[in-house]
PDB file of N, CA and C in Angstrom:
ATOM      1  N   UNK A   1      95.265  79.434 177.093  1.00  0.00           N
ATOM      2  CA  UNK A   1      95.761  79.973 178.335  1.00  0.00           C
ATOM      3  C   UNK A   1      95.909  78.892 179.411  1.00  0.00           C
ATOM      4  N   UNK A   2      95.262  77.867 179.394  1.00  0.00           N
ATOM      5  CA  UNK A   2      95.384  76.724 180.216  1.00  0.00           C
ATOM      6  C   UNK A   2      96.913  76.455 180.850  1.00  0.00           C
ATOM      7  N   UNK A   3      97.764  76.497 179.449  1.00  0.00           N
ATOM      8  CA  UNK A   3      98.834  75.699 179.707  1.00  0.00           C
ATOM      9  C   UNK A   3     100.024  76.906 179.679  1.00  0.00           C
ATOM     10  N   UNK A   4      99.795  78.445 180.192  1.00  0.00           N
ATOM     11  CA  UNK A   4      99.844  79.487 180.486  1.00  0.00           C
ATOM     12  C   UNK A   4     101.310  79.345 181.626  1.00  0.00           C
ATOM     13  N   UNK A   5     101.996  79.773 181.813  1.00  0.00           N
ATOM     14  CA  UNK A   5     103.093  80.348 182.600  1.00  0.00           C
ATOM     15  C   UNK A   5     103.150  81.537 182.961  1.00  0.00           C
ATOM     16  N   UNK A   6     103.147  82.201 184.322  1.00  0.00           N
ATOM     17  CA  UNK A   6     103.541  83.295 184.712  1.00  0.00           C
ATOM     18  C   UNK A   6     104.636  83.556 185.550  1.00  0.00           C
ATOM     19  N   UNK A   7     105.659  84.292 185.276  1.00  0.00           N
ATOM     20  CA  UNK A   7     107.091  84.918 186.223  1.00  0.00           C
ATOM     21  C   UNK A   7     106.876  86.127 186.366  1.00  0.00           C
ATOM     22  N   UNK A   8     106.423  86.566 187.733  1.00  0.00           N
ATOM     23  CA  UNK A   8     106.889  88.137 188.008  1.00  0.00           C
ATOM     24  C   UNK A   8     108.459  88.148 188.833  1.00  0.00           C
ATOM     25  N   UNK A   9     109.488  89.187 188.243  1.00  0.00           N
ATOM     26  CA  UNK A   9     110.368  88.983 188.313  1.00  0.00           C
ATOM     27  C   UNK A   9     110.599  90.208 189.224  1.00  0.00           C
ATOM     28  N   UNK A  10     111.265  90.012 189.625  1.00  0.00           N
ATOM     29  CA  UNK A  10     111.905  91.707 190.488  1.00  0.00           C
ATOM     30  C   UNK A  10     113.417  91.967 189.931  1.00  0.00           C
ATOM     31  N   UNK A  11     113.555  93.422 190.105  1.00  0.00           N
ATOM     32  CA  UNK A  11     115.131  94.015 190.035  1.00  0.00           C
ATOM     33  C   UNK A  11     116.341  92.935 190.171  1.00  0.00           C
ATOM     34  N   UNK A  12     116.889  92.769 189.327  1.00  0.00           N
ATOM     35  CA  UNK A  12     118.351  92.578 188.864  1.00  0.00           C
ATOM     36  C   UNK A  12     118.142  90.213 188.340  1.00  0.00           C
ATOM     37  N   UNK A  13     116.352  89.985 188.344  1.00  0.00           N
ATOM     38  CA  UNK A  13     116.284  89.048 187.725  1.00  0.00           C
ATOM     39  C   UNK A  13     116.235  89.041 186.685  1.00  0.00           C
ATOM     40  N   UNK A  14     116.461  87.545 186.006  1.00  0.00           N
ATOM     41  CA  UNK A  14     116.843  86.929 185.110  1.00  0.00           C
ATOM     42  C   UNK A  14     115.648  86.196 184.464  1.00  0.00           C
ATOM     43  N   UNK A  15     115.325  85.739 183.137  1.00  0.00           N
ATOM     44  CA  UNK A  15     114.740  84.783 182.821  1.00  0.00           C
ATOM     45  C   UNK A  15     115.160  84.021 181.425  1.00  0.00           C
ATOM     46  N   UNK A  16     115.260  82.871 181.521  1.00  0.00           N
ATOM     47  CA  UNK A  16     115.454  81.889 180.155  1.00  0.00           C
ATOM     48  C   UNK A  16     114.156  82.184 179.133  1.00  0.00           C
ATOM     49  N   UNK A  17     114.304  82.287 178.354  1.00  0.00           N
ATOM     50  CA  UNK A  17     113.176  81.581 177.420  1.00  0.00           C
ATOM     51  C   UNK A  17     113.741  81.115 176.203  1.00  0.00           C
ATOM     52  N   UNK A  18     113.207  79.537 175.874  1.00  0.00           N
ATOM     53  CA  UNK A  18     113.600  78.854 175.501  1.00  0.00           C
ATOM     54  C   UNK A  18     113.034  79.406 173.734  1.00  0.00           C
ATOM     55  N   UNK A  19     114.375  78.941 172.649  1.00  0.00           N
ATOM     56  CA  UNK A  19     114.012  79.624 171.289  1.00  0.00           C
ATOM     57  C   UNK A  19     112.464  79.147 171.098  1.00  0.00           C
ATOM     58  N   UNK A  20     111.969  79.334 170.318  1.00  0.00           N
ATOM     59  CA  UNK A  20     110.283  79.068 169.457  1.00  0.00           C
ATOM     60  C   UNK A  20     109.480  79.347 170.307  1.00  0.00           C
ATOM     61  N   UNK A  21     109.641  79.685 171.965  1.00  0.00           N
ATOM     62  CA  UNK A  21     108.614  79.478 172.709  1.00  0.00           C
ATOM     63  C   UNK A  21     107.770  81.043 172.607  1.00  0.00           C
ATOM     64  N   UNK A  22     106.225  81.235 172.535  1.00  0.00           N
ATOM     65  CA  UNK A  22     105.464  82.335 172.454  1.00  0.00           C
ATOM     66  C   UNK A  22     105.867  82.865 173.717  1.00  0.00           C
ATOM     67  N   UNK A  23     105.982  84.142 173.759  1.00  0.00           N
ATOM     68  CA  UNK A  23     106.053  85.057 174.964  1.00  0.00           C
ATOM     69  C   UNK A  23     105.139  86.143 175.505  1.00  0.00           C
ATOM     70  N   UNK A  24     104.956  86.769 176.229  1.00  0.00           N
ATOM     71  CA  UNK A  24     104.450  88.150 176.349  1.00  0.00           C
ATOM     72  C   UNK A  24     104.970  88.719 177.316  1.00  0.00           C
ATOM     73  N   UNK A  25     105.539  90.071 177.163  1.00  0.00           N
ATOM     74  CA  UNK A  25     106.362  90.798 178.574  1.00  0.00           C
ATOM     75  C   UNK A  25     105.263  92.273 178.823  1.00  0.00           C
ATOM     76  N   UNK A  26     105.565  91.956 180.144  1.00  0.00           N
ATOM     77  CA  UNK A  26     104.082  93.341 180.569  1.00  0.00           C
ATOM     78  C   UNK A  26     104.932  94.090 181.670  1.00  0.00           C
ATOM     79  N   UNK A  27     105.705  95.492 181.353  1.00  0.00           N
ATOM     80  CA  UNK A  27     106.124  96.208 182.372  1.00  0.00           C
ATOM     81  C   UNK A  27     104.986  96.158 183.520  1.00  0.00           C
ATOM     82  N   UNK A  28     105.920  96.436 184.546  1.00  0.00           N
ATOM     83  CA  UNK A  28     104.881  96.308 186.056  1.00  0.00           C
ATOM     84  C   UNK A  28     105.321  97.459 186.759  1.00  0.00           C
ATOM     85  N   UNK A  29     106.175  98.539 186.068  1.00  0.00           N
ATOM     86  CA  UNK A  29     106.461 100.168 186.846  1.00  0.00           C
ATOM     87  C   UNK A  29     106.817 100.432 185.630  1.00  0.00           C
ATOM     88  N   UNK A  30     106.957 101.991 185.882  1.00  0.00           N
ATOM     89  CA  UNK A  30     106.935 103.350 185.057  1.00  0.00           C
ATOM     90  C   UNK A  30     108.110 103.140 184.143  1.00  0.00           C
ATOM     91  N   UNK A  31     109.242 102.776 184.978  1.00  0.00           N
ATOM     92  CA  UNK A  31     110.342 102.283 184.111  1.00  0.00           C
ATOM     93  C   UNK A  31     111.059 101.055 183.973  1.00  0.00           C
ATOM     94  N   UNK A  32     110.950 100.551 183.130  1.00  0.00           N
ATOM     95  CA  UNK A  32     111.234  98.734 183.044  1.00  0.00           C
ATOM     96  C   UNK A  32     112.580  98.874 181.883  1.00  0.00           C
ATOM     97  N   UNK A  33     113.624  97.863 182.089  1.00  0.00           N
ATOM     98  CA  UNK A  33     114.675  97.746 180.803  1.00  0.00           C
ATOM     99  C   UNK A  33     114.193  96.150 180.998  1.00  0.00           C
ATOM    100  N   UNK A  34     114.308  95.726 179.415  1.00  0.00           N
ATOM    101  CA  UNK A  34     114.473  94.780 179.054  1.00  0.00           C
ATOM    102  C   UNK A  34     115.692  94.438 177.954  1.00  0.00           C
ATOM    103  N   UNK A  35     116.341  93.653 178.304  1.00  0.00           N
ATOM    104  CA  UNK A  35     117.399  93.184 177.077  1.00  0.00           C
ATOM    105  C   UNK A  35     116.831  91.371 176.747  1.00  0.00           C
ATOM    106  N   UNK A  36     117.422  91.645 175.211  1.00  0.00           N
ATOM    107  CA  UNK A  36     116.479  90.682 174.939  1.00  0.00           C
ATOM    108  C   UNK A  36     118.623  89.994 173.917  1.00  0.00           C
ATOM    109  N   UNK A  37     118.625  88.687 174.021  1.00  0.00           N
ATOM    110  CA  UNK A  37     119.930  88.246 173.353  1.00  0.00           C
ATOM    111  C   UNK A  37     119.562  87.129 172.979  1.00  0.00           C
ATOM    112  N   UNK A  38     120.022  86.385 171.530  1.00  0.00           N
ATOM    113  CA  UNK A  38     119.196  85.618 170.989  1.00  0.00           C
ATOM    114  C   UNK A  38     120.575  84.561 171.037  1.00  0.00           C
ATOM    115  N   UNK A  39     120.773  83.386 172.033  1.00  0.00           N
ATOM    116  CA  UNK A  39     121.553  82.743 172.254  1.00  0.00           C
ATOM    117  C   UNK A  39     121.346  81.549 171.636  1.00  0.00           C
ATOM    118  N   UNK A  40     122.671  81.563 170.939  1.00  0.00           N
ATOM    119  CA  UNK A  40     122.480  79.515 170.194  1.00  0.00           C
ATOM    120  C   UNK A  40     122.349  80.487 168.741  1.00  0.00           C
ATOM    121  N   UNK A  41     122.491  81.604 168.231  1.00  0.00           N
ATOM    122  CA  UNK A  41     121.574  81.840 166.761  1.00  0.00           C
ATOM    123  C   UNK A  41     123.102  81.306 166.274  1.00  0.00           C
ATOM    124  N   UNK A  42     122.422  80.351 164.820  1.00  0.00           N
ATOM    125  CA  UNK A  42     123.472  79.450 164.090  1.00  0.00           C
ATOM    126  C   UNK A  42     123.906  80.250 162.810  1.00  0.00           C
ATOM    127  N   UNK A  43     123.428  81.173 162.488  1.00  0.00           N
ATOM    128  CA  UNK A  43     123.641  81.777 160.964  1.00  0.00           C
ATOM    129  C   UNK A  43     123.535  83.293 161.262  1.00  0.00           C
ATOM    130  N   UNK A  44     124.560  84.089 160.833  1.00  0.00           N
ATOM    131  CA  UNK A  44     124.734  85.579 160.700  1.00  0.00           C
ATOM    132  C   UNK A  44     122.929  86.118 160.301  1.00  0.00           C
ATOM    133  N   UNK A  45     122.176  85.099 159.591  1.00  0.00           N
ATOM    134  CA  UNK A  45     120.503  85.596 158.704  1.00  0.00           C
ATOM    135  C   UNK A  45     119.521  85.270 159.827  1.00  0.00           C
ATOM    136  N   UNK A  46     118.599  85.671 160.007  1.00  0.00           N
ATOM    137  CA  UNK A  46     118.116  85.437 161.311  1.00  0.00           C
ATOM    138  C   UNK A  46     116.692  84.578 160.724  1.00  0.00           C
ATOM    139  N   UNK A  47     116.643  83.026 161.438  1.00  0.00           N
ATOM    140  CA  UNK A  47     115.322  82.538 160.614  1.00  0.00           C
ATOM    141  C   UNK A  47     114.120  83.815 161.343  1.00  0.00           C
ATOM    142  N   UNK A  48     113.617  84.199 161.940  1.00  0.00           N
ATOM    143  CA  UNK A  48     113.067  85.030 162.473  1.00  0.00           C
ATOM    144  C   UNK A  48     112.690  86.143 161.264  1.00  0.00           C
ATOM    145  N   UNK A  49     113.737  86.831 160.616  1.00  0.00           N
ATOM    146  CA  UNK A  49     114.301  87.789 159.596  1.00  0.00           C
ATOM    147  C   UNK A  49     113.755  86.960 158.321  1.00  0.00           C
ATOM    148  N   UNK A  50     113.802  85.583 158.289  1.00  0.00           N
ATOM    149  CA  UNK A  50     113.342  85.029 156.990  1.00  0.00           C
ATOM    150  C   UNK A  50     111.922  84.869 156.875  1.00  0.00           C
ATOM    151  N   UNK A  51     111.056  84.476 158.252  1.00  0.00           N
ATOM    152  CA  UNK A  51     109.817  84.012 158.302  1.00  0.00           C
ATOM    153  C   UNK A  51     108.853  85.840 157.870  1.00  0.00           C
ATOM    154  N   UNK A  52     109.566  86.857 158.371  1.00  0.00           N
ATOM    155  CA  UNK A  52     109.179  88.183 158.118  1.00  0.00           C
ATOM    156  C   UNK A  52     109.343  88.161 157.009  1.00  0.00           C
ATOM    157  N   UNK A  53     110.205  88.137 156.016  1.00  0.00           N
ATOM    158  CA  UNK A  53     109.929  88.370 154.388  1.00  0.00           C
ATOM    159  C   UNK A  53     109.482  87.430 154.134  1.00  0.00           C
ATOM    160  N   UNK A  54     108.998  86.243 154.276  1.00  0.00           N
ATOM    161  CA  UNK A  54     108.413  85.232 153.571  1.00  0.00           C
ATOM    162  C   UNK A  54     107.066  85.679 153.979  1.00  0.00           C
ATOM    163  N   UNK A  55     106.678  86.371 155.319  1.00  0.00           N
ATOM    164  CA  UNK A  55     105.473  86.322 155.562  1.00  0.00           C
ATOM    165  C   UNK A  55     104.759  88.015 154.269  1.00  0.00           C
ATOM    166  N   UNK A  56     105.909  88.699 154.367  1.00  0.00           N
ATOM    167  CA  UNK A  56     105.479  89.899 153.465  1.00  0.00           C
ATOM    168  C   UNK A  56     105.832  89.418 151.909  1.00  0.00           C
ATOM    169  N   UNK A  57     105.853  88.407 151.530  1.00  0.00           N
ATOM    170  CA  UNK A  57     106.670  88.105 149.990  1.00  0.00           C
ATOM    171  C   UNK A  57     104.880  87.085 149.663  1.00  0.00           C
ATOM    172  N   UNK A  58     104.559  86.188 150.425  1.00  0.00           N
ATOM    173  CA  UNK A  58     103.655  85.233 150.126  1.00  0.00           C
ATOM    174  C   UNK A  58     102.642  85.248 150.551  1.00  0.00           C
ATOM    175  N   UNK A  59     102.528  85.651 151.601  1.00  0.00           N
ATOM    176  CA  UNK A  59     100.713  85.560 152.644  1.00  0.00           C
ATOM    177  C   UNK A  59     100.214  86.243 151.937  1.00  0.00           C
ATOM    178  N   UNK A  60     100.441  87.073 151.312  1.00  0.00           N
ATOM    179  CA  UNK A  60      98.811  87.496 150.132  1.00  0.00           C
ATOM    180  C   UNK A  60      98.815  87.290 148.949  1.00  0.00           C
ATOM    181  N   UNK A  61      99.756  86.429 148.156  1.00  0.00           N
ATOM    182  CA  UNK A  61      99.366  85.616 147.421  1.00  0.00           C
ATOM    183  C   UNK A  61      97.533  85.118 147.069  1.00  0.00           C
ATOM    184  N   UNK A  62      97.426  84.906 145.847  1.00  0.00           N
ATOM    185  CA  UNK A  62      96.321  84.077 145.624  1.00  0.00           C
ATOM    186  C   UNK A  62      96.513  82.858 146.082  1.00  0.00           C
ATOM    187  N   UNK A  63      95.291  81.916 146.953  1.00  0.00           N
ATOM    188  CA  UNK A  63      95.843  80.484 147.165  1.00  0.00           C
ATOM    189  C   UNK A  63      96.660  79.422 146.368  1.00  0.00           C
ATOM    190  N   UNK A  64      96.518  79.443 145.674  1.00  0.00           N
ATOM    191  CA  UNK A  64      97.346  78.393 144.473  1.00  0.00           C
ATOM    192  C   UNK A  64      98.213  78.711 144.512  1.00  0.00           C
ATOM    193  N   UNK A  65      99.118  80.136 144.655  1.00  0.00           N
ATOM    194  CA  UNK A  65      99.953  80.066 144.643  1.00  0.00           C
ATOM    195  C   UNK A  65     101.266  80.209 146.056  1.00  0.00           C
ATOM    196  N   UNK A  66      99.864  80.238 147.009  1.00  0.00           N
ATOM    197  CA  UNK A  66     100.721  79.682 148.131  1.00  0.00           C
ATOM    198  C   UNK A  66     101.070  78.761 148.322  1.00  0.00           C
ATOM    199  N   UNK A  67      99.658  77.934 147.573  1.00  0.00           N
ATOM    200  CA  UNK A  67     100.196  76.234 148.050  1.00  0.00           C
ATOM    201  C   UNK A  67     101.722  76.025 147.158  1.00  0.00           C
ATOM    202  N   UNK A  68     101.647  76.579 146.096  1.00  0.00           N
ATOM    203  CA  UNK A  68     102.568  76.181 145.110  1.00  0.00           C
ATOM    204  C   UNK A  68     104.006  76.231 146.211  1.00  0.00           C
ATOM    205  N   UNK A  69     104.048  77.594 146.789  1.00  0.00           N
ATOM    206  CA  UNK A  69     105.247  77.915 147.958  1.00  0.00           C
ATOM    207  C   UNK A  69     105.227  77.146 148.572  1.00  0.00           C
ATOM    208  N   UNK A  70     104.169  76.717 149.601  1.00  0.00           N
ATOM    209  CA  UNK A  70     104.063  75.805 150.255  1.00  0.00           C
ATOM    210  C   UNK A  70     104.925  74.297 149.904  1.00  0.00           C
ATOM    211  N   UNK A  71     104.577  73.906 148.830  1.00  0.00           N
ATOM    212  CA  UNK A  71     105.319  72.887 148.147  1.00  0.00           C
ATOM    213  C   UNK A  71     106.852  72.939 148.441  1.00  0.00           C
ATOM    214  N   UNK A  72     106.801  73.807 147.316  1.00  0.00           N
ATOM    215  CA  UNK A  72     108.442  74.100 147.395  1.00  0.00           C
ATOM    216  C   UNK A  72     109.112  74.155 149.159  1.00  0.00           C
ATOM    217  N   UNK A  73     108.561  75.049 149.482  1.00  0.00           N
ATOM    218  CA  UNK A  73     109.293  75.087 151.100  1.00  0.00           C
ATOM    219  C   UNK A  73     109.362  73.850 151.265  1.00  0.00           C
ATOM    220  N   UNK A  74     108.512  73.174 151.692  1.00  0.00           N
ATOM    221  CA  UNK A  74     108.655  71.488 152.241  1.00  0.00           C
ATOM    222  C   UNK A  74     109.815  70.451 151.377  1.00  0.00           C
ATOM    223  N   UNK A  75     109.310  70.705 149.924  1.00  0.00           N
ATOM    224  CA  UNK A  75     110.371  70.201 149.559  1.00  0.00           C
ATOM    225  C   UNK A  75     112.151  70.438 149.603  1.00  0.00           C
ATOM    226  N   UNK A  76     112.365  72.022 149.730  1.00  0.00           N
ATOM    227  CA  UNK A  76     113.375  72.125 149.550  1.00  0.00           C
ATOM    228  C   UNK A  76     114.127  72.685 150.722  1.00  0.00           C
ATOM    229  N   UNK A  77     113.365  73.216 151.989  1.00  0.00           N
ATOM    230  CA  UNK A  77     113.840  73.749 153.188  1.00  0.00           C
ATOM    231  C   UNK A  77     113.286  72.805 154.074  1.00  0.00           C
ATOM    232  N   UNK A  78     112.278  72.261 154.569  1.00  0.00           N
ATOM    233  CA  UNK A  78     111.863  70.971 155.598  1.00  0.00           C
ATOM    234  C   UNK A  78     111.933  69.517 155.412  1.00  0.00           C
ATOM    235  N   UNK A  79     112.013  69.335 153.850  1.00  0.00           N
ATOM    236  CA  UNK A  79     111.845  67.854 153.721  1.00  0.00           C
ATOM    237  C   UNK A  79     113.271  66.982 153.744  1.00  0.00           C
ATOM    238  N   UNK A  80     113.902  65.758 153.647  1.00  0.00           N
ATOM    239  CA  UNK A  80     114.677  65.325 153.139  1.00  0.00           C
ATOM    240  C   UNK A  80     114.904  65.056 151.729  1.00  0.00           C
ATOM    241  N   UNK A  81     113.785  65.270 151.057  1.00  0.00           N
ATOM    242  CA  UNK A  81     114.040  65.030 150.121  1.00  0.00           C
ATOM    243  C   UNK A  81     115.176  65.947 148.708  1.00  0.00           C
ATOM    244  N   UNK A  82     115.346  66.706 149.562  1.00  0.00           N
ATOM    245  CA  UNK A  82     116.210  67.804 148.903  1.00  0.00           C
ATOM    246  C   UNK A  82     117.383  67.674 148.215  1.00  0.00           C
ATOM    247  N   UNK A  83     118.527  66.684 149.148  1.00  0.00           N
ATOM    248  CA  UNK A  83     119.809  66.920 148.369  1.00  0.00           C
ATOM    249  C   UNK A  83     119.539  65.582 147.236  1.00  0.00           C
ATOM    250  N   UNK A  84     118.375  64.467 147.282  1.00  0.00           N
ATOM    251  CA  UNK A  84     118.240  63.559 145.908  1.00  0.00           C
ATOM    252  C   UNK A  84     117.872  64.808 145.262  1.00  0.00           C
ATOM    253  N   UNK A  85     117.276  65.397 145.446  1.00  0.00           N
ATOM    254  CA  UNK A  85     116.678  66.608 143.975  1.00  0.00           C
ATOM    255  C   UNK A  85     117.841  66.891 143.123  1.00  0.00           C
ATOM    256  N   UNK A  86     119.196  67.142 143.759  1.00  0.00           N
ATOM    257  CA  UNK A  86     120.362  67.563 142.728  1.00  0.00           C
ATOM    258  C   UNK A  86     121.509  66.510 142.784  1.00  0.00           C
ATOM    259  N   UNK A  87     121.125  65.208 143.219  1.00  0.00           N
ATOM    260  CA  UNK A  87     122.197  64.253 143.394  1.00  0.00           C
ATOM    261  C   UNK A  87     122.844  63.966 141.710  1.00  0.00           C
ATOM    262  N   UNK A  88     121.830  64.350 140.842  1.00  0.00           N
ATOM    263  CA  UNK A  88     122.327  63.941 139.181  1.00  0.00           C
ATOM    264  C   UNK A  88     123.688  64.982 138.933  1.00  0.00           C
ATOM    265  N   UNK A  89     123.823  65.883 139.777  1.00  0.00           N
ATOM    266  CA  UNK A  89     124.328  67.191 139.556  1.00  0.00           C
ATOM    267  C   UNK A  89     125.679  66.863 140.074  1.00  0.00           C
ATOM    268  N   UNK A  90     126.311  67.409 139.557  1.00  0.00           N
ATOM    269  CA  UNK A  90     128.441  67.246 139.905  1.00  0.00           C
ATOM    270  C   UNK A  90     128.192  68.537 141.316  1.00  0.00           C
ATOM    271  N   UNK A  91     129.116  68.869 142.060  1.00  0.00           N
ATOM    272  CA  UNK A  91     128.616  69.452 143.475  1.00  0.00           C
ATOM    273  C   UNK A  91     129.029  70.651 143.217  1.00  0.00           C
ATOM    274  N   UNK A  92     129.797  70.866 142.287  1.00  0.00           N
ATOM    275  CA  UNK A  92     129.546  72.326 142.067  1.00  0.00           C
ATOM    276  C   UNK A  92     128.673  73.182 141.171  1.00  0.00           C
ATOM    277  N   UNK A  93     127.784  72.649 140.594  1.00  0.00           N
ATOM    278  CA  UNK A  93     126.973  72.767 139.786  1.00  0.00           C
ATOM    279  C   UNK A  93     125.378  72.661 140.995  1.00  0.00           C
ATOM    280  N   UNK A  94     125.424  72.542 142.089  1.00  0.00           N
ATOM    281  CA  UNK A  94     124.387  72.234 142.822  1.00  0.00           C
ATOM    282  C   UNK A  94     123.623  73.634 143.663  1.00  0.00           C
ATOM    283  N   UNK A  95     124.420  74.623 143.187  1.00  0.00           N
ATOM    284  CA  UNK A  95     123.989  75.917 143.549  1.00  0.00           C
ATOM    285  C   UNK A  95     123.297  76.211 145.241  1.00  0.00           C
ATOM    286  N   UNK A  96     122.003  76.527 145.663  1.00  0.00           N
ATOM    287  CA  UNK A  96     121.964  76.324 146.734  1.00  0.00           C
ATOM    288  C   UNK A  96     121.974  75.046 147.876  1.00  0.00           C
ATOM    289  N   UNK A  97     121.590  74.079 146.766  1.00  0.00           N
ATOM    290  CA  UNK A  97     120.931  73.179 147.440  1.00  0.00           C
ATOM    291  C   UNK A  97     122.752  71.792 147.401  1.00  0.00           C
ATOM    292  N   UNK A  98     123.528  72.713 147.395  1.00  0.00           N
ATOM    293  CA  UNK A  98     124.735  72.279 147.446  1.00  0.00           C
ATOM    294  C   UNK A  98     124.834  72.119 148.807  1.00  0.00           C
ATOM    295  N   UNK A  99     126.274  71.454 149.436  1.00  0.00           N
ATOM    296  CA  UNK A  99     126.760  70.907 150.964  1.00  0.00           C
ATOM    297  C   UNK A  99     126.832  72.460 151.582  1.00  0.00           C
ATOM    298  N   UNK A 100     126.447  72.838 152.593  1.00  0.00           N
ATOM    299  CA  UNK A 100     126.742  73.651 153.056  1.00  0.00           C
ATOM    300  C   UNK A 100     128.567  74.055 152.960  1.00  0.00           C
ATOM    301  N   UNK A 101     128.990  75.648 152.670  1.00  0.00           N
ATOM    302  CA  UNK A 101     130.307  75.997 152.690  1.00  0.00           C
ATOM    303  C   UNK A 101     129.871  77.246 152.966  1.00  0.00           C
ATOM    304  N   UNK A 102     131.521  78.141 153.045  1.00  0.00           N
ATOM    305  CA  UNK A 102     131.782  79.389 153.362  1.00  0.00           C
ATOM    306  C   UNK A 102     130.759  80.136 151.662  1.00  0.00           C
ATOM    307  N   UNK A 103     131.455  79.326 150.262  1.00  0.00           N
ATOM    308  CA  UNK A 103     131.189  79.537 149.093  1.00  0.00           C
ATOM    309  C   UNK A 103     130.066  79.640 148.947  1.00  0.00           C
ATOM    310  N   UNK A 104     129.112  79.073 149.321  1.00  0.00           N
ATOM    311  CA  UNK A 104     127.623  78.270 149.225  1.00  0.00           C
ATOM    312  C   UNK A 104     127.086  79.386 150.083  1.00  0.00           C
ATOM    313  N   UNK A 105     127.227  79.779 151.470  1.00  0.00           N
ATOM    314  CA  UNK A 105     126.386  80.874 151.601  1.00  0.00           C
ATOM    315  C   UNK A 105     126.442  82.386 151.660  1.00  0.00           C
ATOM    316  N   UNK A 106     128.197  82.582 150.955  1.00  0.00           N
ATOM    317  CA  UNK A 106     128.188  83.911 150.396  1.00  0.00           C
ATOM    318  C   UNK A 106     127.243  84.104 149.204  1.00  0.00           C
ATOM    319  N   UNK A 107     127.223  82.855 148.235  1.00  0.00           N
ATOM    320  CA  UNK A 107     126.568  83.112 147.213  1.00  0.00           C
ATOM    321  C   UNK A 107     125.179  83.386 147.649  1.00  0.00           C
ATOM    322  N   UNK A 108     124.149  82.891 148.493  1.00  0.00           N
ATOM    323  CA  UNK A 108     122.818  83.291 148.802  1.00  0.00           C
ATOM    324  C   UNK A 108     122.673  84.228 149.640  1.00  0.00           C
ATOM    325  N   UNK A 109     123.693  84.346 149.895  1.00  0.00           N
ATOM    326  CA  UNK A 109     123.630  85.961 150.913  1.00  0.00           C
ATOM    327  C   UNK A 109     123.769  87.164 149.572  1.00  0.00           C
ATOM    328  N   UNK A 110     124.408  86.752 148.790  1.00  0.00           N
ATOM    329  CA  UNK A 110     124.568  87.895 148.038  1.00  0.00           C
ATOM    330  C   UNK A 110     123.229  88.106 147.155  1.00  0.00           C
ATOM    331  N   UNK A 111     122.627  86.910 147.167  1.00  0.00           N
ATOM    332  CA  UNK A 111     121.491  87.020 145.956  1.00  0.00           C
ATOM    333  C   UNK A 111     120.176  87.737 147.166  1.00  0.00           C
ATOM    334  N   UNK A 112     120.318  87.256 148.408  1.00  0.00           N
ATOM    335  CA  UNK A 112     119.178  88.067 149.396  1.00  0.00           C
ATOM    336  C   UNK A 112     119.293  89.446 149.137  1.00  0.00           C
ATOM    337  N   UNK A 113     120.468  89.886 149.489  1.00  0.00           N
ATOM    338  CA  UNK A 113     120.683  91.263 149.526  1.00  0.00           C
ATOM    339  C   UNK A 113     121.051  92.056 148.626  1.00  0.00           C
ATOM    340  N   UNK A 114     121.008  91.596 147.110  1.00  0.00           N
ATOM    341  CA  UNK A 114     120.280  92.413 145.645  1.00  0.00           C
ATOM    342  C   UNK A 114     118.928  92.150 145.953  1.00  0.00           C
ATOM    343  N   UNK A 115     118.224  90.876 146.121  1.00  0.00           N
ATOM    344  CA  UNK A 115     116.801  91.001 145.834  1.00  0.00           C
ATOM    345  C   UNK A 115     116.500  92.041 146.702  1.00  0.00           C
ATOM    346  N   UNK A 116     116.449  92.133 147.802  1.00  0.00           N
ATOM    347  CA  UNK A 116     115.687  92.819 149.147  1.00  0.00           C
ATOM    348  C   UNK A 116     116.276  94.055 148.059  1.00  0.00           C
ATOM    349  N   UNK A 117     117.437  94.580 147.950  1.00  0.00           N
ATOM    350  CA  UNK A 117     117.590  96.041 147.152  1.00  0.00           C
ATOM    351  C   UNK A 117     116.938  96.570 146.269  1.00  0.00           C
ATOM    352  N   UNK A 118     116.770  95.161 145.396  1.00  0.00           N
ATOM    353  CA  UNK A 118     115.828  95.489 144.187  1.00  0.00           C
ATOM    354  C   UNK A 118     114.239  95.952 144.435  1.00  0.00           C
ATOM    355  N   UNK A 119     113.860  95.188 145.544  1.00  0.00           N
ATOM    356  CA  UNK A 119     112.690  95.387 145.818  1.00  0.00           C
ATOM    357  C   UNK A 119     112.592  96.370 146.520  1.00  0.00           C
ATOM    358  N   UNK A 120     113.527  97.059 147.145  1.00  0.00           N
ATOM    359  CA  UNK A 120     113.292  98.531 147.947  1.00  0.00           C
ATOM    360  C   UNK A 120     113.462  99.518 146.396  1.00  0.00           C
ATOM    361  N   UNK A 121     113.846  99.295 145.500  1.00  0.00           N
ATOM    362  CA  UNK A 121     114.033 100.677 144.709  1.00  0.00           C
ATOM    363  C   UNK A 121     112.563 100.612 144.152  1.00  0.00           C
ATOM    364  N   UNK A 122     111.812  99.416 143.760  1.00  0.00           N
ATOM    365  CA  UNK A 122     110.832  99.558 143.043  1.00  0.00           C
ATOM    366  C   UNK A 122     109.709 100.213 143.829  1.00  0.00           C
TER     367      UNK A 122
END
């Protein structure tokens, strides 16, 4: 709380908040609107939307096999080391970890949204 910020705002203000930053909003009368618009978002998938199924897909995992995730994430979503992983590979043969295209993320959009299906029927 040290390093804590407070804005009380009145009728017809405004406030920035900057993406990643923690928030907390506390109505201060009976009736409060808040609109909330997520400006700058770079991809139709919301990382927000990803960290929620990753957090319901892995956090209860047995440890080993978080770390195992753990791994992988770093390697293949934070690290650089990613596009040497499939440099042996001709570029269409490189599946996700191919150059970003229109092609490239219909295909993982389509595989999100069977899995998420699959996993709602079961």
């Amino acid at each position: 709380m040290e390093h804590a910020l407070v804005a009380d705002l009145e009728p017809g203000d405004a406030i920035f908040v900057p993406s990643m930053w923690w928030h907390h909003v506390r109505a201060s009368a009976p009736v409060d609107v808040l609109v909330n618009y997520w400006y700058g978002q770079q991809t139709e998938l919301s990382p927000f939307a990803a960290l929620m199924h990753t957090t319901y897909a892995i956090r209860e995992l047995p440890s080993a096999q978080r770390a195992s995730w753990r791994a992988w994430f770093e390697h293949y979503v934070f690290g650089d080391a990613a596009p040497e992983a499939v440099s042996h590979l001709p570029e269409h043969a490189r599946g996700v970890l191919g150059a970003p295209s229109p092609a490239r993320d219909e295909m993982i959009k389509a595989y999100v949204v069977q899995a998420l299906a699959e996993g709602h029927r079961k």
